[in-house]
PDB file of N, CA and C in Angstrom:
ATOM      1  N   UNK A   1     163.841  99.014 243.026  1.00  0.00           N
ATOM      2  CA  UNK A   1     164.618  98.852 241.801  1.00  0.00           C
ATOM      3  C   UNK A   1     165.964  99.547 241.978  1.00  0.00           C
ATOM      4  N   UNK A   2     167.065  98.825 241.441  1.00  0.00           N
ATOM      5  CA  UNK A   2     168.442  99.013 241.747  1.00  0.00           C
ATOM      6  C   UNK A   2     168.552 100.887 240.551  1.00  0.00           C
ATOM      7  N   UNK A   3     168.683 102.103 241.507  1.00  0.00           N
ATOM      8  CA  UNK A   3     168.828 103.223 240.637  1.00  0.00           C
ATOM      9  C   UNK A   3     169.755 102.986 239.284  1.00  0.00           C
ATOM     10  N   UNK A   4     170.710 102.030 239.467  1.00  0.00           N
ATOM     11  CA  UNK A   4     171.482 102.403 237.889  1.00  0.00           C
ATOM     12  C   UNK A   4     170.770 101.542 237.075  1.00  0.00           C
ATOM     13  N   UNK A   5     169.540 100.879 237.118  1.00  0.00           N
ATOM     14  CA  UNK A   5     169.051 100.270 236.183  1.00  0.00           C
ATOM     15  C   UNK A   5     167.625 101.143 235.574  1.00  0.00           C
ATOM     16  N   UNK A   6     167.338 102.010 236.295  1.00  0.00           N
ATOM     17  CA  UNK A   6     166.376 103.045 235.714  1.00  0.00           C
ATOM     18  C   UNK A   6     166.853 103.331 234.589  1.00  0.00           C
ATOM     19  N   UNK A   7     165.777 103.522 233.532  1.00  0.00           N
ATOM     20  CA  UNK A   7     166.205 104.398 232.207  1.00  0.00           C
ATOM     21  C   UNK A   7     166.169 105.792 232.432  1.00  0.00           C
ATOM     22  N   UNK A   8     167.068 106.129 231.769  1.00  0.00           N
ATOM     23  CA  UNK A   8     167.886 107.560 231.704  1.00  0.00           C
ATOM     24  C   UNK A   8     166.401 108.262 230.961  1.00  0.00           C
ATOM     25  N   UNK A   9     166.111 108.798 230.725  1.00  0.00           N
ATOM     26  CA  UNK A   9     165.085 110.025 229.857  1.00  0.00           C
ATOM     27  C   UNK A   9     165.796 111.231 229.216  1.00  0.00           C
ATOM     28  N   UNK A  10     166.219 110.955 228.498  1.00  0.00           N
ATOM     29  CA  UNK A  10     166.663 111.950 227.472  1.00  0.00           C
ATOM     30  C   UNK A  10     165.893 113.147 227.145  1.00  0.00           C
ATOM     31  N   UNK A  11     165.628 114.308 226.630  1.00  0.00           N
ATOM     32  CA  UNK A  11     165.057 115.307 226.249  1.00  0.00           C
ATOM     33  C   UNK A  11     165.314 115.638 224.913  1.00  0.00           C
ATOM     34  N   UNK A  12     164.650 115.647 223.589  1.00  0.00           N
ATOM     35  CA  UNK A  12     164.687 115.706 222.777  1.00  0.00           C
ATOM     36  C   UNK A  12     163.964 116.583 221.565  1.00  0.00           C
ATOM     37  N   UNK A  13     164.219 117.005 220.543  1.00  0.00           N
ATOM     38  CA  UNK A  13     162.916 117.448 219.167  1.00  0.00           C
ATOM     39  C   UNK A  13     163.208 116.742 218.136  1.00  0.00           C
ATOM     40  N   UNK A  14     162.062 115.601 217.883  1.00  0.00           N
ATOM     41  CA  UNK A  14     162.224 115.492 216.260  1.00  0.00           C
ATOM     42  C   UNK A  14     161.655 115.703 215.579  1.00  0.00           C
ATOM     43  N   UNK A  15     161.891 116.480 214.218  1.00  0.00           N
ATOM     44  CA  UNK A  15     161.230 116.549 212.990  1.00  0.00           C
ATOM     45  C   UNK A  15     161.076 115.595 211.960  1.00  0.00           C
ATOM     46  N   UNK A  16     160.132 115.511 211.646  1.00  0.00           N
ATOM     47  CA  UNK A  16     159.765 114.359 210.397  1.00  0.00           C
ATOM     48  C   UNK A  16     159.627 114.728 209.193  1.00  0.00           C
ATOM     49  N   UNK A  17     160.418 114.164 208.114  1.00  0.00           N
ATOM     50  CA  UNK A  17     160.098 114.442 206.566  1.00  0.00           C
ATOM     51  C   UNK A  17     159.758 113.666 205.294  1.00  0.00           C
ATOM     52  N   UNK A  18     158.686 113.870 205.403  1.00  0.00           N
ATOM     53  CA  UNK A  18     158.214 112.722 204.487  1.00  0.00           C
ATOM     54  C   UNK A  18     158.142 113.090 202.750  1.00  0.00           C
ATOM     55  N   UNK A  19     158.880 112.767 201.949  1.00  0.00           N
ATOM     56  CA  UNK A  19     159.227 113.132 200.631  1.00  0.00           C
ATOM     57  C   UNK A  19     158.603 111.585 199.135  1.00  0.00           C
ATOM     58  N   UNK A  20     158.082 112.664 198.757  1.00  0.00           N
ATOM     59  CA  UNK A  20     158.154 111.205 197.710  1.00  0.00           C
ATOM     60  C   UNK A  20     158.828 111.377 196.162  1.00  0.00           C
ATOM     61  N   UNK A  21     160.358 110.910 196.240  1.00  0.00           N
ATOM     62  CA  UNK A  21     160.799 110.983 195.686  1.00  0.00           C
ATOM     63  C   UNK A  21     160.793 110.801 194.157  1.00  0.00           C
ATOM     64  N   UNK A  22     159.653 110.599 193.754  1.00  0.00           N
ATOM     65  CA  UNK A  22     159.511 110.706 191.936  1.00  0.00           C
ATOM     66  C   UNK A  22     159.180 111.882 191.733  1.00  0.00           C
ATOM     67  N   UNK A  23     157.603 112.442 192.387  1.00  0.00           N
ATOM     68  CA  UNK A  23     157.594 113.910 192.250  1.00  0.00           C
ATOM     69  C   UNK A  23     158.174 114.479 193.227  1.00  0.00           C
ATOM     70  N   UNK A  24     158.977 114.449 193.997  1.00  0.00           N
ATOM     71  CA  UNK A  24     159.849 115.848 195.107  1.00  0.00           C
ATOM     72  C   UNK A  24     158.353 116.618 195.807  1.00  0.00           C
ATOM     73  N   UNK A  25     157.270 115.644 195.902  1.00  0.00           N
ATOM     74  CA  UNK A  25     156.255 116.457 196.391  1.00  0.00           C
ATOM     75  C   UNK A  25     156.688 116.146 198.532  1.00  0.00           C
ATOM     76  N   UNK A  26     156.577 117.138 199.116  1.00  0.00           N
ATOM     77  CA  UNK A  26     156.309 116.738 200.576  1.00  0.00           C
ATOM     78  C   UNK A  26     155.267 116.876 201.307  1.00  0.00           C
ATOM     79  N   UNK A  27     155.195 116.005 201.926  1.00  0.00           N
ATOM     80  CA  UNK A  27     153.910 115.562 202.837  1.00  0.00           C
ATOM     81  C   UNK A  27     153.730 116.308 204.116  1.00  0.00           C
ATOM     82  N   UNK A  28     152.632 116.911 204.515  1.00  0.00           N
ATOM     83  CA  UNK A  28     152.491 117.185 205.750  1.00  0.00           C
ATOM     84  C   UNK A  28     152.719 116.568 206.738  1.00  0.00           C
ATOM     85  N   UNK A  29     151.798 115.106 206.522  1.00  0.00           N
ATOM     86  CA  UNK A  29     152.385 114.139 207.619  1.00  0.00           C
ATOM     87  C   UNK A  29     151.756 112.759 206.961  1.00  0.00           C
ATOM     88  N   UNK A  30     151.786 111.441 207.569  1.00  0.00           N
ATOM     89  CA  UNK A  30     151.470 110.259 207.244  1.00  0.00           C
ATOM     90  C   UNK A  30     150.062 110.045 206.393  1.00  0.00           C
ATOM     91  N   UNK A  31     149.262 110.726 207.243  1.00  0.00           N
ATOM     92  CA  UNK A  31     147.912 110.230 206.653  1.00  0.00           C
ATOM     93  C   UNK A  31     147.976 111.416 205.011  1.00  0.00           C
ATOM     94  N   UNK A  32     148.702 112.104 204.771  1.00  0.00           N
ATOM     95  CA  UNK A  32     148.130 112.722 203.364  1.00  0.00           C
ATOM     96  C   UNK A  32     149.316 111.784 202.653  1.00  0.00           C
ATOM     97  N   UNK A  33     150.307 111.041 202.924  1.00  0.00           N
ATOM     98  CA  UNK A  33     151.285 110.064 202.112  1.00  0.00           C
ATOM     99  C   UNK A  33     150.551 109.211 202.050  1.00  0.00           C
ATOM    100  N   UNK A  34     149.633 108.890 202.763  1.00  0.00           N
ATOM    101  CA  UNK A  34     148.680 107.477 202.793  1.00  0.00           C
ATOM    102  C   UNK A  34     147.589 107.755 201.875  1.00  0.00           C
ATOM    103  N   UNK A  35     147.216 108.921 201.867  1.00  0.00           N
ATOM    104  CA  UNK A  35     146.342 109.367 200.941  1.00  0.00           C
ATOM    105  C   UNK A  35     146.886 109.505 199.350  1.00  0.00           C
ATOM    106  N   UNK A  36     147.914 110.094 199.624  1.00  0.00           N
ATOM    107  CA  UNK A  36     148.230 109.943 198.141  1.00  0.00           C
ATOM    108  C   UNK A  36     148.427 108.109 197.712  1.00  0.00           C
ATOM    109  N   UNK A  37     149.414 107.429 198.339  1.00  0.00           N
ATOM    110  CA  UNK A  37     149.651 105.967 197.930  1.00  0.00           C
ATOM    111  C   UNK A  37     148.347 105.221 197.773  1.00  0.00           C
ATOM    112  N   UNK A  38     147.368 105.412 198.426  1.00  0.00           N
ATOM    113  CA  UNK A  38     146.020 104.602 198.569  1.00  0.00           C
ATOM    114  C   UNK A  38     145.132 105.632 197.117  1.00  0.00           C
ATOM    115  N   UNK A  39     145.678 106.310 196.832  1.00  0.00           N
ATOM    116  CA  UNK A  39     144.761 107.106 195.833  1.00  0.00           C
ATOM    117  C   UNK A  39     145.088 106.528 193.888  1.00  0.00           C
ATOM    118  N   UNK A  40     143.640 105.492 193.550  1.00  0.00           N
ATOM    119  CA  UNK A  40     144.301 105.247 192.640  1.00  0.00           C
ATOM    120  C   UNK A  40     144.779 105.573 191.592  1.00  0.00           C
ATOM    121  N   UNK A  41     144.213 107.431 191.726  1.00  0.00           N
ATOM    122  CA  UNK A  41     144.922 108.110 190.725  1.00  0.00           C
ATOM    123  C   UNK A  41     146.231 108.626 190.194  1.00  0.00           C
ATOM    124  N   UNK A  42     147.139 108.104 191.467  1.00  0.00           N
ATOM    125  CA  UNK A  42     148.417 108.495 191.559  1.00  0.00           C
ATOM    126  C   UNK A  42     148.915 107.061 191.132  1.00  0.00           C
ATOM    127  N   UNK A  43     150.397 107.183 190.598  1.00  0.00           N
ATOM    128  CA  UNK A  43     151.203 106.043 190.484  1.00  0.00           C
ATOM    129  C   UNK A  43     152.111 105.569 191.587  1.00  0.00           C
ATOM    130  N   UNK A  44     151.969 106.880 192.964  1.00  0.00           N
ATOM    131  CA  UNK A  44     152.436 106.309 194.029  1.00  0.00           C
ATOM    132  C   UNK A  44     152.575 105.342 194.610  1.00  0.00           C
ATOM    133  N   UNK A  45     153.652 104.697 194.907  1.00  0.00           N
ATOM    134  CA  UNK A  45     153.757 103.221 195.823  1.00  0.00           C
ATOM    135  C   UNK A  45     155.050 103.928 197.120  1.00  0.00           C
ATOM    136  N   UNK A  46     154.512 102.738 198.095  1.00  0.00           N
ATOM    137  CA  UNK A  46     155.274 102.872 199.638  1.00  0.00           C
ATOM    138  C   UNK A  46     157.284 103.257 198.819  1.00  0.00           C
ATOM    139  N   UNK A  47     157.438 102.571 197.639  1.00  0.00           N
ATOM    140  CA  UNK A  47     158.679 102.512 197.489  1.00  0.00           C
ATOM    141  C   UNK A  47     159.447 103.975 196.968  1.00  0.00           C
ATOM    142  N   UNK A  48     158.258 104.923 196.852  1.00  0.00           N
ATOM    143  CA  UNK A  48     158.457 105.713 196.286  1.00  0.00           C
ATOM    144  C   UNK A  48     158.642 107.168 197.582  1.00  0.00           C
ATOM    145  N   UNK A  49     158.285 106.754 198.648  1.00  0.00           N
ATOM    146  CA  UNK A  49     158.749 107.401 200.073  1.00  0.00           C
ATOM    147  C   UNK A  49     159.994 107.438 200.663  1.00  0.00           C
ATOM    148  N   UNK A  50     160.057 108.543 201.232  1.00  0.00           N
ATOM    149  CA  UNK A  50     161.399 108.649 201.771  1.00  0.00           C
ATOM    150  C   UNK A  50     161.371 109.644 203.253  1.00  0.00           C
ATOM    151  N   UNK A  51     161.238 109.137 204.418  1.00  0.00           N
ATOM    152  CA  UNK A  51     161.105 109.835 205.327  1.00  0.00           C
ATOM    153  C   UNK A  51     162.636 109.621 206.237  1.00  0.00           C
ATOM    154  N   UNK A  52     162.646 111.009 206.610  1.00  0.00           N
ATOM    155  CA  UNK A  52     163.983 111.230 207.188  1.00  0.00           C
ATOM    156  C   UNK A  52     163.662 111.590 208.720  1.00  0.00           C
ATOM    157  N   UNK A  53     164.751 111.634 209.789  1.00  0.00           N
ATOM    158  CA  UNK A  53     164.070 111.960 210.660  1.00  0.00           C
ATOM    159  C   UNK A  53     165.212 112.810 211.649  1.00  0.00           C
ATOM    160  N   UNK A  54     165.154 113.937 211.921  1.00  0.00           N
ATOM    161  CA  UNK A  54     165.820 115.029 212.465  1.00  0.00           C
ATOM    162  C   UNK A  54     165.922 114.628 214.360  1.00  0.00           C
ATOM    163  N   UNK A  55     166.313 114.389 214.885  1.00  0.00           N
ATOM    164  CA  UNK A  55     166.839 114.330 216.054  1.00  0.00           C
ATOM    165  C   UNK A  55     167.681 115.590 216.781  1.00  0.00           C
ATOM    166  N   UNK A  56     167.155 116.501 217.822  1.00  0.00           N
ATOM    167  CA  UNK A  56     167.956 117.622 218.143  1.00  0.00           C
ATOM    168  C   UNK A  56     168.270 117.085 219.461  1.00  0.00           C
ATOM    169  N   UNK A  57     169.164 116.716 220.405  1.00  0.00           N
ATOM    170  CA  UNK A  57     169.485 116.506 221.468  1.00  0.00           C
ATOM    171  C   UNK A  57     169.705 117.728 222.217  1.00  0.00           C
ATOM    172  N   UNK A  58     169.386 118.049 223.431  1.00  0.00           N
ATOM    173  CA  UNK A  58     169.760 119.550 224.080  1.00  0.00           C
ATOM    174  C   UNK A  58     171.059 119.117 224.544  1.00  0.00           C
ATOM    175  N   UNK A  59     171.534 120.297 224.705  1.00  0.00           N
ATOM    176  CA  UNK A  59     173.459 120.149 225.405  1.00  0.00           C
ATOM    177  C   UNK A  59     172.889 119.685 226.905  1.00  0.00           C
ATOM    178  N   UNK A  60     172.649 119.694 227.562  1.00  0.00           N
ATOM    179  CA  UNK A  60     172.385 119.070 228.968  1.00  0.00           C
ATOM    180  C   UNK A  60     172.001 117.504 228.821  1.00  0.00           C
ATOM    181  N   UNK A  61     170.946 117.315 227.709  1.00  0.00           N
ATOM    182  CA  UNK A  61     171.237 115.689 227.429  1.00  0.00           C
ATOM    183  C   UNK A  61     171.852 115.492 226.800  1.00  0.00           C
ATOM    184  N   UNK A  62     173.069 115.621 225.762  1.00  0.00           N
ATOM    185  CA  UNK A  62     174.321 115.321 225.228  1.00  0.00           C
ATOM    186  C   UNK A  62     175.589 114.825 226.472  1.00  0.00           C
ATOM    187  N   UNK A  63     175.039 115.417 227.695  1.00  0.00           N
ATOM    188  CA  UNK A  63     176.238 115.301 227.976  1.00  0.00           C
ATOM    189  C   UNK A  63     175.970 114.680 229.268  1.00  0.00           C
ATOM    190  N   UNK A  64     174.660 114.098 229.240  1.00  0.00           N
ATOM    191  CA  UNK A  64     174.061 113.120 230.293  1.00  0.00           C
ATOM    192  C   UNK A  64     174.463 111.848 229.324  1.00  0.00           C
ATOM    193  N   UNK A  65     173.822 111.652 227.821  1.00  0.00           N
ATOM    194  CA  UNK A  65     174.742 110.821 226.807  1.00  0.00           C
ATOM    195  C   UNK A  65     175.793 110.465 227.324  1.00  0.00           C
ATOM    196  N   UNK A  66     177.177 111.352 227.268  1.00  0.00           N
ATOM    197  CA  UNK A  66     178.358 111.254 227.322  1.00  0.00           C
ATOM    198  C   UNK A  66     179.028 110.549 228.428  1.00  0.00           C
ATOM    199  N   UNK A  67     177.980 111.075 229.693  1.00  0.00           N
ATOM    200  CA  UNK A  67     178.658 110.378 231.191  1.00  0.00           C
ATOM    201  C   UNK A  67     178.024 108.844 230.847  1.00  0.00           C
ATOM    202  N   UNK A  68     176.618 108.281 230.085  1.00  0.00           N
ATOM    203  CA  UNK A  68     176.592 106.882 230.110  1.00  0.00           C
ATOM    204  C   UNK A  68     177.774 106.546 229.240  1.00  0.00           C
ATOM    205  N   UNK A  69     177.829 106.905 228.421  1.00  0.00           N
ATOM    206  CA  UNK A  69     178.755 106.444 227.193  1.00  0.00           C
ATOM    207  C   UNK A  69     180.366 106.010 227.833  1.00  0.00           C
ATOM    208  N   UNK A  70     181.080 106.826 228.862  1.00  0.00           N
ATOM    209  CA  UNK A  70     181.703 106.735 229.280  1.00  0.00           C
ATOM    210  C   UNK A  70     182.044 106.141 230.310  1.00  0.00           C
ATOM    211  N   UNK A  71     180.800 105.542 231.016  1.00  0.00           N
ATOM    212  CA  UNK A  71     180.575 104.738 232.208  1.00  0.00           C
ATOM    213  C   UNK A  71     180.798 103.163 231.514  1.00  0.00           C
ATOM    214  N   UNK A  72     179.952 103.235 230.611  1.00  0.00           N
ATOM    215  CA  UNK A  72     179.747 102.006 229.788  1.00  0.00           C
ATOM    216  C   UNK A  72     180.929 101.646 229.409  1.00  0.00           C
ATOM    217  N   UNK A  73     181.624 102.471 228.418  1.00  0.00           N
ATOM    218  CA  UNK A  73     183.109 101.717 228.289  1.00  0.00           C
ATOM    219  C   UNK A  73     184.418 101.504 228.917  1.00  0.00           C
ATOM    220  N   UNK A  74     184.321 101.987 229.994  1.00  0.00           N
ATOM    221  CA  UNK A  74     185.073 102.292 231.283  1.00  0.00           C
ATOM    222  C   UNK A  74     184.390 100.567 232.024  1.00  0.00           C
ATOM    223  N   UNK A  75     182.981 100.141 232.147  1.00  0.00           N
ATOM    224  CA  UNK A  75     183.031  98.877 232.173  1.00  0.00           C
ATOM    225  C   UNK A  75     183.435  97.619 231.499  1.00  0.00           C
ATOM    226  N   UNK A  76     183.386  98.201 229.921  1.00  0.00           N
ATOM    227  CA  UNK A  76     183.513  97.043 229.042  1.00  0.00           C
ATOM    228  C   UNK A  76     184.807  96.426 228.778  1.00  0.00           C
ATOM    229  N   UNK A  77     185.839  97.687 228.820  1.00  0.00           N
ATOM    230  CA  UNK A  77     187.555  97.560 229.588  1.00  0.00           C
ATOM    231  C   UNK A  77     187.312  97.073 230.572  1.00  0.00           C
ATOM    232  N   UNK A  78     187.222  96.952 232.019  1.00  0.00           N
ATOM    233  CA  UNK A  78     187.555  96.488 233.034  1.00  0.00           C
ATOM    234  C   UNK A  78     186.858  94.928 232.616  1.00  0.00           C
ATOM    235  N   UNK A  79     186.077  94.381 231.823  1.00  0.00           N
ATOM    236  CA  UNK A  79     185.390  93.158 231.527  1.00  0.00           C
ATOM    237  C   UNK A  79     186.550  92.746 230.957  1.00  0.00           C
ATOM    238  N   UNK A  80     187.305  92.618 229.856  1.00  0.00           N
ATOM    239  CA  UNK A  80     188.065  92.254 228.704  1.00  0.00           C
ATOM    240  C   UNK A  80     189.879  91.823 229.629  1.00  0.00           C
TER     241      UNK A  80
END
Protein backbone atom coordinates (compact mmCIF):
# COMPACT_ATOMS: atom_id res chain seq x y z
CA UNK A 1 0.00 0.00 0.00
CA UNK A 2 1.18 3.39 -1.34
CA UNK A 3 2.44 5.11 2.48
CA UNK A 4 0.58 8.47 1.74
CA UNK A 5 -2.59 6.66 1.49
CA UNK A 6 -2.42 5.13 5.06
CA UNK A 7 -4.69 6.82 7.53
CA UNK A 8 -3.06 9.18 9.73
CA UNK A 9 -4.22 8.09 13.58
CA UNK A 10 -4.76 10.93 15.45
CA UNK A 11 -4.62 10.79 19.37
CA UNK A 12 -7.38 12.10 21.10
CA UNK A 13 -10.03 12.53 24.56
CA UNK A 14 -13.57 12.81 24.22
CA UNK A 15 -16.04 13.62 26.68
CA UNK A 16 -19.67 13.03 26.33
CA UNK A 17 -22.67 15.05 27.65
CA UNK A 18 -25.78 13.97 27.68
CA UNK A 19 -28.44 16.65 29.01
CA UNK A 20 -32.10 16.61 28.85
CA UNK A 21 -33.07 19.76 28.36
CA UNK A 22 -36.67 20.25 29.98
CA UNK A 23 -35.43 19.12 33.33
CA UNK A 24 -31.46 20.22 33.06
CA UNK A 25 -31.19 16.66 34.52
CA UNK A 26 -27.61 14.90 33.23
CA UNK A 27 -27.05 11.56 32.36
CA UNK A 28 -24.29 9.37 33.24
CA UNK A 29 -24.28 7.80 30.03
CA UNK A 30 -26.75 6.35 27.23
CA UNK A 31 -28.31 3.51 28.81
CA UNK A 32 -29.73 5.69 32.02
CA UNK A 33 -31.11 8.43 28.98
CA UNK A 34 -32.59 5.31 27.56
CA UNK A 35 -33.89 4.50 30.74
CA UNK A 36 -35.34 7.51 31.50
CA UNK A 37 -37.02 8.00 27.65
CA UNK A 38 -38.25 4.26 27.69
CA UNK A 39 -39.66 4.92 31.28
CA UNK A 40 -43.32 5.54 31.04
CA UNK A 41 -43.31 7.54 33.91
CA UNK A 42 -41.39 10.29 32.57
CA UNK A 43 -42.63 12.68 29.79
CA UNK A 44 -39.22 12.23 28.26
CA UNK A 45 -38.85 11.92 24.48
CA UNK A 46 -35.44 11.47 22.22
CA UNK A 47 -36.35 15.32 21.36
CA UNK A 48 -35.85 16.34 24.59
CA UNK A 49 -31.83 15.27 24.55
CA UNK A 50 -29.03 17.08 23.96
CA UNK A 51 -25.63 15.50 23.80
CA UNK A 52 -22.56 17.47 23.19
CA UNK A 53 -19.33 16.15 22.52
CA UNK A 54 -15.83 17.53 23.79
CA UNK A 55 -12.92 16.67 21.51
CA UNK A 56 -9.27 17.41 23.11
CA UNK A 57 -6.62 17.02 20.37
CA UNK A 58 -2.92 16.75 21.91
CA UNK A 59 -0.43 19.50 20.49
CA UNK A 60 1.65 16.76 18.72
CA UNK A 61 -1.61 15.72 16.85
CA UNK A 62 -2.66 19.31 16.13
CA UNK A 63 0.16 19.75 14.37
CA UNK A 64 0.34 16.36 12.54
CA UNK A 65 -3.43 18.02 11.58
CA UNK A 66 -1.71 21.03 10.35
CA UNK A 67 1.13 19.38 8.10
CA UNK A 68 -2.08 17.32 6.33
CA UNK A 69 -4.04 20.41 6.17
CA UNK A 70 -1.30 22.11 4.51
CA UNK A 71 -0.21 19.40 2.21
CA UNK A 72 -3.77 19.18 1.08
CA UNK A 73 -4.13 22.71 0.07
CA UNK A 74 -0.81 23.21 -1.29
CA UNK A 75 -2.35 20.31 -3.71
CA UNK A 76 -5.67 21.73 -4.32
CA UNK A 77 -3.75 25.12 -5.66
CA UNK A 78 -1.45 23.36 -7.81
CA UNK A 79 -4.96 21.44 -9.24
CA UNK A 80 -6.91 24.83 -10.04
Amino acid sequence: MDKTKEPTVIHCTTTTTIVNTKTGKTYKDEQERDADVNDPNTGTTMEHIKQDVLVEVSPKSLEVLQRIWKAQNKDDKSKA
